[in-house]
PDB file of N, CA and C in Angstrom:
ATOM      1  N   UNK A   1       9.673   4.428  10.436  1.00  0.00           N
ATOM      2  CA  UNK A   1       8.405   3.746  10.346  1.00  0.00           C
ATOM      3  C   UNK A   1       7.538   4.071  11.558  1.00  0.00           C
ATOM      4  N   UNK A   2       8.449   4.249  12.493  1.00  0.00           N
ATOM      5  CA  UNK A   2       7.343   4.367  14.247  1.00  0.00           C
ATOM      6  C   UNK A   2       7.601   5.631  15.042  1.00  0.00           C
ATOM      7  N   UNK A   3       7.692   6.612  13.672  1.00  0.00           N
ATOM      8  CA  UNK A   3       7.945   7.801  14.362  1.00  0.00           C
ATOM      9  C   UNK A   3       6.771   8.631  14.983  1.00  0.00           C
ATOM     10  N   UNK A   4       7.004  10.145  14.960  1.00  0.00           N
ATOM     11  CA  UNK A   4       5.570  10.963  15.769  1.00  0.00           C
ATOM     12  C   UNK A   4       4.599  10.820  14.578  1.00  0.00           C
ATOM     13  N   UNK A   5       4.569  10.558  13.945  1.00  0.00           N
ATOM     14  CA  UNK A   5       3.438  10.763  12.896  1.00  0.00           C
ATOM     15  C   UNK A   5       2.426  10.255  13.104  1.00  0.00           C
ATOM     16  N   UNK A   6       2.969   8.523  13.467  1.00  0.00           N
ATOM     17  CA  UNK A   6       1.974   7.843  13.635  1.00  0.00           C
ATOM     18  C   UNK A   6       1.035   8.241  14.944  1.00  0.00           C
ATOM     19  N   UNK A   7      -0.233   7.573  14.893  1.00  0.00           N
ATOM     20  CA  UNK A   7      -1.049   7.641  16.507  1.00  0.00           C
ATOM     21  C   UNK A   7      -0.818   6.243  16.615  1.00  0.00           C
ATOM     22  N   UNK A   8      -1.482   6.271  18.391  1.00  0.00           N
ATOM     23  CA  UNK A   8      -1.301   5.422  18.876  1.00  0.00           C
ATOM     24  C   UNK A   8      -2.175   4.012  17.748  1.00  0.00           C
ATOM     25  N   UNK A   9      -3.655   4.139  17.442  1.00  0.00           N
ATOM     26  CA  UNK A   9      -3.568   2.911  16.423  1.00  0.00           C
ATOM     27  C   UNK A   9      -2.592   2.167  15.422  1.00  0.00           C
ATOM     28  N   UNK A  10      -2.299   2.901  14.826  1.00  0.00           N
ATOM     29  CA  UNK A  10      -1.105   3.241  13.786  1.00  0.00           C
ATOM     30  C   UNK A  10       0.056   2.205  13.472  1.00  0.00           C
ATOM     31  N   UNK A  11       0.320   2.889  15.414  1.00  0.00           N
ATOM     32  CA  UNK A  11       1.345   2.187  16.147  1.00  0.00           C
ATOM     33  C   UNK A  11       1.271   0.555  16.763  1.00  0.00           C
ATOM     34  N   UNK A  12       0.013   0.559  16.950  1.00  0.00           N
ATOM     35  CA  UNK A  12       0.019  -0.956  17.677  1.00  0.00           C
ATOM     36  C   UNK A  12      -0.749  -1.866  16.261  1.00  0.00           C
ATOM     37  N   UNK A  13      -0.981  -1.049  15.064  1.00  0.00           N
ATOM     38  CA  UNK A  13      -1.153  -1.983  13.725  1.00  0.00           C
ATOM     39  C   UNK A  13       0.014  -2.457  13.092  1.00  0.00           C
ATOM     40  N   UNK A  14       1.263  -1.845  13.794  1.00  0.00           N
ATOM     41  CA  UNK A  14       2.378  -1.953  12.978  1.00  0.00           C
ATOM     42  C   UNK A  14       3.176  -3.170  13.588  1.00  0.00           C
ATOM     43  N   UNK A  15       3.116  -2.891  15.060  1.00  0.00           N
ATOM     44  CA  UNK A  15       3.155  -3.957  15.807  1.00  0.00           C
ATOM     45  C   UNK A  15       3.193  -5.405  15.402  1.00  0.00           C
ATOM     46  N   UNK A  16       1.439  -5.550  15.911  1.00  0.00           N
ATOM     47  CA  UNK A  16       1.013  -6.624  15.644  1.00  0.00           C
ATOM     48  C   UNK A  16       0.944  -7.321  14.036  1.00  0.00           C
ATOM     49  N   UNK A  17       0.654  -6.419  13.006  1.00  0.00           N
ATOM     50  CA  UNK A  17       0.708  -6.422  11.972  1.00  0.00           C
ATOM     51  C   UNK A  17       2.442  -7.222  11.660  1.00  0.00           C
ATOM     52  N   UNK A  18       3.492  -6.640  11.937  1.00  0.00           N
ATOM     53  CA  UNK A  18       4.884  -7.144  11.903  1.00  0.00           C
ATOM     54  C   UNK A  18       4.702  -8.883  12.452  1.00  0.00           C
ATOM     55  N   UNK A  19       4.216  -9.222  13.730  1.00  0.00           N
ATOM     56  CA  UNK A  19       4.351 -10.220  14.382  1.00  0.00           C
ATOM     57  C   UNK A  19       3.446 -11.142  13.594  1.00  0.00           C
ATOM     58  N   UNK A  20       2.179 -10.834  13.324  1.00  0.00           N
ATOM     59  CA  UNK A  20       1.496 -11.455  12.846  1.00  0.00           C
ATOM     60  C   UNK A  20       2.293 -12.262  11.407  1.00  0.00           C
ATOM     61  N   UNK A  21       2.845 -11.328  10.414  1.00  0.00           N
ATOM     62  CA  UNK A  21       3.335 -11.645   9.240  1.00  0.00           C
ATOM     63  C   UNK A  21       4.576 -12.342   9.427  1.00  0.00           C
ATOM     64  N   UNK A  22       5.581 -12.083  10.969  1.00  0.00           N
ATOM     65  CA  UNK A  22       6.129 -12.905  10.943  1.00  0.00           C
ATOM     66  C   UNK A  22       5.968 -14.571  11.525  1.00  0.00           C
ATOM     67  N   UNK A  23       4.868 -14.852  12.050  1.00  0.00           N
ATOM     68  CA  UNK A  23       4.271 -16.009  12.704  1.00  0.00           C
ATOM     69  C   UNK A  23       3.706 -16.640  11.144  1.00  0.00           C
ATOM     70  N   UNK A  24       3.411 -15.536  10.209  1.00  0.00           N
ATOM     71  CA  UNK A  24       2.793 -16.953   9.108  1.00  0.00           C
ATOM     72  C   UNK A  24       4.305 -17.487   8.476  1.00  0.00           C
ATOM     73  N   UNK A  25       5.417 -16.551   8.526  1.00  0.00           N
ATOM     74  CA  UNK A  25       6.398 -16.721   7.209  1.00  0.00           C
ATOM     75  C   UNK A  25       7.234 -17.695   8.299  1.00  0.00           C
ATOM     76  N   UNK A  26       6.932 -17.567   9.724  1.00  0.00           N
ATOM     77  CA  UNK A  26       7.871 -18.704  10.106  1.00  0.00           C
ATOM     78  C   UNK A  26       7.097 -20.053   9.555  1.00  0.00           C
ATOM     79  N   UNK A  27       5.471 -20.581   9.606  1.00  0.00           N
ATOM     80  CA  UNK A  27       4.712 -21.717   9.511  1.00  0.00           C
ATOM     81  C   UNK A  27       4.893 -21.992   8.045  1.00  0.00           C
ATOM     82  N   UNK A  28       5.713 -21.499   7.314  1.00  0.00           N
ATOM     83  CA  UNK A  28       5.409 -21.314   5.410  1.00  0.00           C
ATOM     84  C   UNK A  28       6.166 -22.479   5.279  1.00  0.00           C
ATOM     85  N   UNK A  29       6.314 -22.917   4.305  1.00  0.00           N
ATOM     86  CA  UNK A  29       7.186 -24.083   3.566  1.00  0.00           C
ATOM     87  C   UNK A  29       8.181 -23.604   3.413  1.00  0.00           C
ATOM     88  N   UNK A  30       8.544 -21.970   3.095  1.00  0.00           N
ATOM     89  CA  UNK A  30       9.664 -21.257   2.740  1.00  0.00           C
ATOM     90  C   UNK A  30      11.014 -21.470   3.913  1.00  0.00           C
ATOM     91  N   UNK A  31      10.618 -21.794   5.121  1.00  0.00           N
ATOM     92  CA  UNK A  31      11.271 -22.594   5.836  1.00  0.00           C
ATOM     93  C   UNK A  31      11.869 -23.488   5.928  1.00  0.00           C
ATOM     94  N   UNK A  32      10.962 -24.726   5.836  1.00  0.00           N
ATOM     95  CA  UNK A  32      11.376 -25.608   5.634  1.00  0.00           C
ATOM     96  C   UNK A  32      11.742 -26.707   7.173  1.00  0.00           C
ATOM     97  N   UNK A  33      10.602 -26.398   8.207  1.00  0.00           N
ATOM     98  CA  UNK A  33      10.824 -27.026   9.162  1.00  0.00           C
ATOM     99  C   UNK A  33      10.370 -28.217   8.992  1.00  0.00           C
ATOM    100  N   UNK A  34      10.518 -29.334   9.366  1.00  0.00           N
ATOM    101  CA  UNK A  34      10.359 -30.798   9.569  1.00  0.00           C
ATOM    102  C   UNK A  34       9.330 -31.023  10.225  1.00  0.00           C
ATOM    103  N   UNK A  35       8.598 -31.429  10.645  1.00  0.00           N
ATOM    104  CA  UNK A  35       7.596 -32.392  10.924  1.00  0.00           C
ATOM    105  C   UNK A  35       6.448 -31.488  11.799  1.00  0.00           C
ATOM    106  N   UNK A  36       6.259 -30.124  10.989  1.00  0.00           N
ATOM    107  CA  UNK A  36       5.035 -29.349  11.095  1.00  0.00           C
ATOM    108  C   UNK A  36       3.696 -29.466  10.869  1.00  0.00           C
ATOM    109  N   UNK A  37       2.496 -29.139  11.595  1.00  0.00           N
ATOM    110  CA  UNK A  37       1.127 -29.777  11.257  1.00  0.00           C
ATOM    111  C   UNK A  37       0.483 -28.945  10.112  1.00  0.00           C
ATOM    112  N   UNK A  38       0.515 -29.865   9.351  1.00  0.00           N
ATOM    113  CA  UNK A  38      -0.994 -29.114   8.181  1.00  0.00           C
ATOM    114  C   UNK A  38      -1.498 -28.098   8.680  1.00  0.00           C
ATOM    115  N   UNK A  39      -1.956 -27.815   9.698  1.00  0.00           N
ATOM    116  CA  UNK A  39      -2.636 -27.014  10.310  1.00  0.00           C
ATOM    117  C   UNK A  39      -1.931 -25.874  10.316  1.00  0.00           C
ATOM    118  N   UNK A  40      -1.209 -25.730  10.658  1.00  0.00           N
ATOM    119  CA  UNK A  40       0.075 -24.464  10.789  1.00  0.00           C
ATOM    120  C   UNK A  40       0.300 -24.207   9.546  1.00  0.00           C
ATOM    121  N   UNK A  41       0.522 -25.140   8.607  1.00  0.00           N
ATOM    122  CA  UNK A  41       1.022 -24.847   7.283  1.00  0.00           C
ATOM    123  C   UNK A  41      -0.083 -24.235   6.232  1.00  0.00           C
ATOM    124  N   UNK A  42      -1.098 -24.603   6.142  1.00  0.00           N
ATOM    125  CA  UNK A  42      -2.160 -24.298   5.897  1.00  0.00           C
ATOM    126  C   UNK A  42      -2.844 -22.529   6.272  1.00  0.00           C
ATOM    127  N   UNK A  43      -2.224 -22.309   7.735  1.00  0.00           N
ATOM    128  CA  UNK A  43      -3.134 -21.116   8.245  1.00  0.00           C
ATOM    129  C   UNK A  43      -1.774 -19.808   7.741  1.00  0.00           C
ATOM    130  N   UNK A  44      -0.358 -20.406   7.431  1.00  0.00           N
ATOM    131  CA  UNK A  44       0.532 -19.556   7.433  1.00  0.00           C
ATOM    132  C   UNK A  44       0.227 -18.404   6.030  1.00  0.00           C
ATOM    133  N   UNK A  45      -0.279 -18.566   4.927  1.00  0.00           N
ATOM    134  CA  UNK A  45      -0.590 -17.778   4.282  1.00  0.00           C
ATOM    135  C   UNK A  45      -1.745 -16.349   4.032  1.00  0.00           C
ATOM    136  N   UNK A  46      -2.672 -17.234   5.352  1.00  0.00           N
ATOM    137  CA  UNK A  46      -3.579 -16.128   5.962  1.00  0.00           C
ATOM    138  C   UNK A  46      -2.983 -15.194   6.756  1.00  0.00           C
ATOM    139  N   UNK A  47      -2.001 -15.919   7.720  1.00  0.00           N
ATOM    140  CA  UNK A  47      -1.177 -14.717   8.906  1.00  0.00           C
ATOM    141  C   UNK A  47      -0.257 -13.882   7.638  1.00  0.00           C
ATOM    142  N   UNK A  48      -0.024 -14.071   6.693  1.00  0.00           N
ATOM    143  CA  UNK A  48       1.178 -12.913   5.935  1.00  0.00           C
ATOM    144  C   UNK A  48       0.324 -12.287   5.208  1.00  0.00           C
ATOM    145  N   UNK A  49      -1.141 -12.504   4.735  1.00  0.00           N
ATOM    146  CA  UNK A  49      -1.301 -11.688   4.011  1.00  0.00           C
ATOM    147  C   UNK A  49      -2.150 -10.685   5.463  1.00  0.00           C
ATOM    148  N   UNK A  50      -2.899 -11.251   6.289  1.00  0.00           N
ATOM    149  CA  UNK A  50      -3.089 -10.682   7.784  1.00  0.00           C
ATOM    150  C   UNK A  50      -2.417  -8.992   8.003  1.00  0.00           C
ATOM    151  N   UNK A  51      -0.910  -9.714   8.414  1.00  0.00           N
ATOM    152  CA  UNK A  51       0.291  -9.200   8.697  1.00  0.00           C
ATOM    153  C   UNK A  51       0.130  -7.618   7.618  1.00  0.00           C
ATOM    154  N   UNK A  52       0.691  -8.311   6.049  1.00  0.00           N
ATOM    155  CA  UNK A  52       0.613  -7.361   5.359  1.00  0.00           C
ATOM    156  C   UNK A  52      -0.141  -6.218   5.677  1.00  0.00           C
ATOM    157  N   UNK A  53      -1.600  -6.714   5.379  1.00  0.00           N
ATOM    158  CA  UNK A  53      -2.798  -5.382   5.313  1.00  0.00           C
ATOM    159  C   UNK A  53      -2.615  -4.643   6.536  1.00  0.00           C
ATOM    160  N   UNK A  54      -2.667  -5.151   7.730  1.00  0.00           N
ATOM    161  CA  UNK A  54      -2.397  -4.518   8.858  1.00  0.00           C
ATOM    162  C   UNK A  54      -1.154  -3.173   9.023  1.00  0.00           C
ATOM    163  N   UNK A  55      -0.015  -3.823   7.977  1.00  0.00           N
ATOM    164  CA  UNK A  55       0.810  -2.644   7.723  1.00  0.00           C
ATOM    165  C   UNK A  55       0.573  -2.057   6.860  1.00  0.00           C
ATOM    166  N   UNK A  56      -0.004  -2.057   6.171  1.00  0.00           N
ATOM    167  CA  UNK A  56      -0.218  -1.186   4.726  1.00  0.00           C
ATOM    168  C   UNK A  56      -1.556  -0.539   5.979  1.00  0.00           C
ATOM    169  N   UNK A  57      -2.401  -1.057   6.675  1.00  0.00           N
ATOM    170  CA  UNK A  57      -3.581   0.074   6.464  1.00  0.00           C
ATOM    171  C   UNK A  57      -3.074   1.341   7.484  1.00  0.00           C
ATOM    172  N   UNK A  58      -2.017   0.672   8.932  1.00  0.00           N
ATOM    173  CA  UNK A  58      -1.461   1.186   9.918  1.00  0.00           C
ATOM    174  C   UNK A  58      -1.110   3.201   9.127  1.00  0.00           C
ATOM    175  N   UNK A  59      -0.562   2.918   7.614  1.00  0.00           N
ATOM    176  CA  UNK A  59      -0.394   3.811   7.157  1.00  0.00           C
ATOM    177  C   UNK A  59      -1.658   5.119   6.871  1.00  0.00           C
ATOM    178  N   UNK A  60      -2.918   4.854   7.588  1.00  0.00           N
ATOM    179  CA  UNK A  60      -3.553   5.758   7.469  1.00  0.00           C
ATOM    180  C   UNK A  60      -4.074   6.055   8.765  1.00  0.00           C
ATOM    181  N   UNK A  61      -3.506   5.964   9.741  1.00  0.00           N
ATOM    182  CA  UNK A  61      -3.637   6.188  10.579  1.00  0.00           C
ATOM    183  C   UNK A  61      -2.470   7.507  11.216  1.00  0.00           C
ATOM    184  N   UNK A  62      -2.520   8.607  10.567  1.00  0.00           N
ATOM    185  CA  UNK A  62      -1.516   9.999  10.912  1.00  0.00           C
ATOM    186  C   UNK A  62      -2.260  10.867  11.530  1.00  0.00           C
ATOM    187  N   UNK A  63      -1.032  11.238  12.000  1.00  0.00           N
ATOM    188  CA  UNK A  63      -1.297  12.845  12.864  1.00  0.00           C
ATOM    189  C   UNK A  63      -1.641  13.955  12.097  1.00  0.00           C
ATOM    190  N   UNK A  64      -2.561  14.908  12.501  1.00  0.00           N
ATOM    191  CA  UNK A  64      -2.516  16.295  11.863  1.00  0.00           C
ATOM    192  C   UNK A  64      -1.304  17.127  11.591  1.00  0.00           C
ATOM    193  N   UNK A  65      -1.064  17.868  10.764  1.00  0.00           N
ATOM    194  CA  UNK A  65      -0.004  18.328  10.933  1.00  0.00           C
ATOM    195  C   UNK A  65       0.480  19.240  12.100  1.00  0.00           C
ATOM    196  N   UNK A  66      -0.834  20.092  12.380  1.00  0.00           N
ATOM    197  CA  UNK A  66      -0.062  20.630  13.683  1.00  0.00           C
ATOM    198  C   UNK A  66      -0.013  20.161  15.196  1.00  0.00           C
ATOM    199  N   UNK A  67       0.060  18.913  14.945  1.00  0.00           N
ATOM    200  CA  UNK A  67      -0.232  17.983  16.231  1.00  0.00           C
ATOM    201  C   UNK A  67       1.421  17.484  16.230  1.00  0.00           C
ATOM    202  N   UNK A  68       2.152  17.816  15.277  1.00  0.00           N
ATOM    203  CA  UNK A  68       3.409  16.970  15.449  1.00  0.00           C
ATOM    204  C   UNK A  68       4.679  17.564  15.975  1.00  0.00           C
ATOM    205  N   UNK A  69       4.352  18.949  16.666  1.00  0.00           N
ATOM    206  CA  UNK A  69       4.541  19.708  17.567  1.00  0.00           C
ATOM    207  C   UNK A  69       4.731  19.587  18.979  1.00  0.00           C
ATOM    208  N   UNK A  70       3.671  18.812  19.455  1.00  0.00           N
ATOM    209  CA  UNK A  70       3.469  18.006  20.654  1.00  0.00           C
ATOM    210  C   UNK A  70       3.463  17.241  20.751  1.00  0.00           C
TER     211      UNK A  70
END
């Protein structure tokens, strides 16, 4: 996933993109933590779908081919 292909954008969409999606799926109901605020619970479906796009778009962010040389 975080090999030479990617560039440096790429790379720090995949990142944050990962963290992000995992900060909503921890706030989700799918959890199941106890005495969490609406607020959190509420914003957790924006951070995964967030998360998602960020990795899906990270994927257009490649190297030339003869750049993967160096």
């Amino acid at each position: 996933m975080l090999s030479k292909r990617k560039t440096t954008t790429g790379k720090w969409l995949v990142y944050l993109g990962l963290w992000i999606f995992a900060a909503g799926f921890a706030f989700s109901e799918f959890i199941g933590i106890e005495g969490m605020p609406d607020m959190l619970e509420s914003a957790s479906i924006p951070l995964v779908v967030i998360g998602l796009m960020m990795v899906i778009l990270s994927n257009f962010f490649n190297k030339k081919g003869s750049d993967f040389n160096s």
